[in-house]
N, C-alpha and C. Protein backbone atom coordinates (compact mmCIF):
# COMPACT_ATOMS: atom_id res chain seq x y z
N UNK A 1 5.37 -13.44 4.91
CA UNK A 1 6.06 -12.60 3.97
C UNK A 1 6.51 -13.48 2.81
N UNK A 2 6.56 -12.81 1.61
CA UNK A 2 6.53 -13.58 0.33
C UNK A 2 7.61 -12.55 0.08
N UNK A 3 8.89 -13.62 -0.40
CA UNK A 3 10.12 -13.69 -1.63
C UNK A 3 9.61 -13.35 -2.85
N UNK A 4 9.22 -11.90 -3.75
CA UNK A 4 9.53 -11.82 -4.75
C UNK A 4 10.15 -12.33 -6.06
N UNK A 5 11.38 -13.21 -6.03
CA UNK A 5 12.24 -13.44 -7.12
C UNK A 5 13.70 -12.92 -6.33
N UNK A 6 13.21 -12.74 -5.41
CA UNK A 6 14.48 -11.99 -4.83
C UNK A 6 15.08 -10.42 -5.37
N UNK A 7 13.66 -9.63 -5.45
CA UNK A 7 13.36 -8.77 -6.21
C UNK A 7 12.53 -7.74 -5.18
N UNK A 8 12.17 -8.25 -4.07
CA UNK A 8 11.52 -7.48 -3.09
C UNK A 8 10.51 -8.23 -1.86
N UNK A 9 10.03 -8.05 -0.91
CA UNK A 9 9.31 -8.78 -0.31
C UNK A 9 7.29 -8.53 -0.35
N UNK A 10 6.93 -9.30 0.08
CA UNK A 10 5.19 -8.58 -0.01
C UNK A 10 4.69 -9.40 0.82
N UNK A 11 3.89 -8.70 2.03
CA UNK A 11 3.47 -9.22 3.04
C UNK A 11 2.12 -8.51 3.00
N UNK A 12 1.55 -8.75 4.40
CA UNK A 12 0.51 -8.22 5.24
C UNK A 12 0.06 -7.70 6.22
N UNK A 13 -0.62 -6.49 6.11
CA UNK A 13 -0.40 -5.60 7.31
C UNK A 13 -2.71 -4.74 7.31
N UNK A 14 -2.77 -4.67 8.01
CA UNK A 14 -4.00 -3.67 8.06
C UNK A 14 -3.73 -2.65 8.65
N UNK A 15 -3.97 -1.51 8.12
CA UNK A 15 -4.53 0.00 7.73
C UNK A 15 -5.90 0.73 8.07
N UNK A 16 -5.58 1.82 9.01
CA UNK A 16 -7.34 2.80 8.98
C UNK A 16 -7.83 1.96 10.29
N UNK A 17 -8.80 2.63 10.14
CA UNK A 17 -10.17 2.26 11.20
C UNK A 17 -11.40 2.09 10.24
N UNK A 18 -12.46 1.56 10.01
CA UNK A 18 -12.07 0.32 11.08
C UNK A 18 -10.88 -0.81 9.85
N UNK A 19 -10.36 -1.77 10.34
CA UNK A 19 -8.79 -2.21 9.93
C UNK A 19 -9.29 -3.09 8.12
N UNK A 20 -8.51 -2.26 7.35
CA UNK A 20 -8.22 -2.62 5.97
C UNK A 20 -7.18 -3.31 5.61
N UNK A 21 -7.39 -4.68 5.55
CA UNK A 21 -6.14 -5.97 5.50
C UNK A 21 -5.52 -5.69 4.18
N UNK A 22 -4.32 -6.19 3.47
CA UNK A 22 -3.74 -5.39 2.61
C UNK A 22 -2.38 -6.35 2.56
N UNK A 23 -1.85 -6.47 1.47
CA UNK A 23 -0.67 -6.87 0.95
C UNK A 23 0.12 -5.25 1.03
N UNK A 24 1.16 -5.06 1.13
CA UNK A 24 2.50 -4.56 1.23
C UNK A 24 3.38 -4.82 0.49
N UNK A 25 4.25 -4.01 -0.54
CA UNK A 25 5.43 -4.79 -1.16
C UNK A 25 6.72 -3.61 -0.08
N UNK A 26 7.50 -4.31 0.49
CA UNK A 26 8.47 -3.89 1.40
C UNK A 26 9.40 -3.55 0.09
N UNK A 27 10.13 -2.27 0.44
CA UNK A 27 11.81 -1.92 -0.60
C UNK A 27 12.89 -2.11 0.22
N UNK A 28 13.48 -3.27 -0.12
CA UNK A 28 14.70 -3.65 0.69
C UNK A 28 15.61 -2.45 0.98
N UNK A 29 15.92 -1.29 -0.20
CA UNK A 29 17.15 -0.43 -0.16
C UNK A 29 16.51 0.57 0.27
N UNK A 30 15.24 0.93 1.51
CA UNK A 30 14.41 1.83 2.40
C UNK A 30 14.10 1.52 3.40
N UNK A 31 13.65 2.35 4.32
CA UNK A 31 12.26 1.94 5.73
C UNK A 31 10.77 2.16 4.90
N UNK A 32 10.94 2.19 3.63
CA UNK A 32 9.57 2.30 2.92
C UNK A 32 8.88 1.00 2.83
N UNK A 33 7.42 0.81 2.40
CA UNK A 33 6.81 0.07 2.64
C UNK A 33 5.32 0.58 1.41
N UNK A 34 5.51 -0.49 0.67
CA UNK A 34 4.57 0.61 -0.54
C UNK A 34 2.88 -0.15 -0.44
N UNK A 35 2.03 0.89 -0.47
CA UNK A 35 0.54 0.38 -0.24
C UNK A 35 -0.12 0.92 -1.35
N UNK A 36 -1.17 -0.13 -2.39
CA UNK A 36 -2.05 0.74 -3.03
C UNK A 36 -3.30 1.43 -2.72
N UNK A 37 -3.51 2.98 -3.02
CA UNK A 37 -4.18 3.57 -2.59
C UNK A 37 -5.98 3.54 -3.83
N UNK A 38 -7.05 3.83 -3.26
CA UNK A 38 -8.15 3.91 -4.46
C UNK A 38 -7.81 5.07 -5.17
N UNK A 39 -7.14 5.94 -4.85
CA UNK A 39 -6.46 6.88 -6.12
C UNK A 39 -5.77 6.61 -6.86
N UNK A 40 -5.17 5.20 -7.23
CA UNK A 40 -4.80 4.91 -7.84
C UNK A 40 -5.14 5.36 -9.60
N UNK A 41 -4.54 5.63 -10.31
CA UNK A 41 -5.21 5.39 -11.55
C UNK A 41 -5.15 4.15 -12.19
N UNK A 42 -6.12 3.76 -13.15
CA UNK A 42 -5.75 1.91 -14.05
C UNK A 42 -4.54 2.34 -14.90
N UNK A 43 -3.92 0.79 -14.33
CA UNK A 43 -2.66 0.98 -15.57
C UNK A 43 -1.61 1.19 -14.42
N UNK A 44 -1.68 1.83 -13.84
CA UNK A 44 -0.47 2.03 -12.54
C UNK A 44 -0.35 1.52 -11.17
N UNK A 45 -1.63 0.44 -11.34
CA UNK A 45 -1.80 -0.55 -9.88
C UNK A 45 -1.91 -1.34 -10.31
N UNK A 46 -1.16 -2.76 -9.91
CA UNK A 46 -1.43 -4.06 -10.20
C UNK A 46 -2.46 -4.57 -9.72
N UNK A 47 -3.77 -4.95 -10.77
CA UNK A 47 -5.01 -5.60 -10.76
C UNK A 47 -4.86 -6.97 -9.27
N UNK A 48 -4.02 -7.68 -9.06
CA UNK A 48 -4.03 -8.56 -8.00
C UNK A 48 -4.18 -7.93 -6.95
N UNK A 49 -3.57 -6.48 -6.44
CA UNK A 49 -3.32 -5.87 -4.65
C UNK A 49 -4.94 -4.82 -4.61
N UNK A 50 -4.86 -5.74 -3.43
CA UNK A 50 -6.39 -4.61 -3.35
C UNK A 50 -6.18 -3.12 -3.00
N UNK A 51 -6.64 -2.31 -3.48
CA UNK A 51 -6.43 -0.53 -2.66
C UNK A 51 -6.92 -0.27 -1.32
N UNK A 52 -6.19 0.65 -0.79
CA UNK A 52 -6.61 1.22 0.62
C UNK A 52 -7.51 2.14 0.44
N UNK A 53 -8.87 1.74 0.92
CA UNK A 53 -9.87 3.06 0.63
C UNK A 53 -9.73 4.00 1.49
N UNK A 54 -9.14 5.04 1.48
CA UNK A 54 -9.15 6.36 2.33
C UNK A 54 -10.50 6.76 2.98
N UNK A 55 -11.43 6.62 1.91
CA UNK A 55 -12.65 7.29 2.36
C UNK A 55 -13.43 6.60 3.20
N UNK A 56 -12.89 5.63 3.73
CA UNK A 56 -14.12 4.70 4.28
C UNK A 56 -12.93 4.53 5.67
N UNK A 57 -11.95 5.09 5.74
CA UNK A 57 -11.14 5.19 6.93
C UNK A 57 -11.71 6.24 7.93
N UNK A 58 -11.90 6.73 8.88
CA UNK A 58 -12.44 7.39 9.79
C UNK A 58 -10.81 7.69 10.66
N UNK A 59 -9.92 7.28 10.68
CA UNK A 59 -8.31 7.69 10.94
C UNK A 59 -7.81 8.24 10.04
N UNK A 60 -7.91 8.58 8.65
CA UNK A 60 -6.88 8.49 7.51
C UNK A 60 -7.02 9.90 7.55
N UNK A 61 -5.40 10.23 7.43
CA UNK A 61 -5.10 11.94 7.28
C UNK A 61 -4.19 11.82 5.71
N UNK A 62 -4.06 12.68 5.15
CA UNK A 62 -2.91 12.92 4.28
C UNK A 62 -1.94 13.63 4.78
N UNK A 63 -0.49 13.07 4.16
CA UNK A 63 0.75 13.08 5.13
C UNK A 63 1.13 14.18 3.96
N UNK A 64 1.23 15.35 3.05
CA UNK A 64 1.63 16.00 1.82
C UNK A 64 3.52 15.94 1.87
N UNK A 65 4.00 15.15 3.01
CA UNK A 65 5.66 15.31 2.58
C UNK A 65 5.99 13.71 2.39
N UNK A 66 4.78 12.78 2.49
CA UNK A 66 4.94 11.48 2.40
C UNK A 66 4.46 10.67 1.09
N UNK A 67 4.88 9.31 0.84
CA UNK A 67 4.37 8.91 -0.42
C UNK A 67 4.49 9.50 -1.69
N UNK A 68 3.71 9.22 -2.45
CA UNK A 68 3.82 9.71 -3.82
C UNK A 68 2.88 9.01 -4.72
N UNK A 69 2.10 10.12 -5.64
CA UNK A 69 0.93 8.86 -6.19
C UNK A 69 1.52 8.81 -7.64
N UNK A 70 1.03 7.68 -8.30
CA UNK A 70 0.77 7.08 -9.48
C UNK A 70 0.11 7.99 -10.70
């Protein structure tokens, strides 16, 4: 897990089937845990975090009371 600036944390976790490795930025003031998705639009995902491809997940459901996109 990586210290932000003391601004937030960002770790690593894998996602889906079969498993999509992935940086995480954790929100200290939540149980949230923020992931970029390939729906992302440009401009609203930081070019360094790779996206979670949904479509290539064979587990991945949409949660419609969870998250929030970009």
């Amino acid at each position: 897990m990586d210290n932000l600036k003391n601004l937030g944390y960002e770790g690593t976790f894998s996602f889906g089937s079969p498993a999509q490795e992935m940086k995480v930025i954790f929100d200290t003031g939540s149980a949230w845990a923020w992931l970029f998705s390939e729906k992302c639009k440009p401009g609203n995902c930081p070019l360094k975090n790779k996206k979670f491809a949904e479509t290539k997940s064979s587990t991945f459901s949409t949660n419609e009371k969870g998250g929030q996109f970009l």
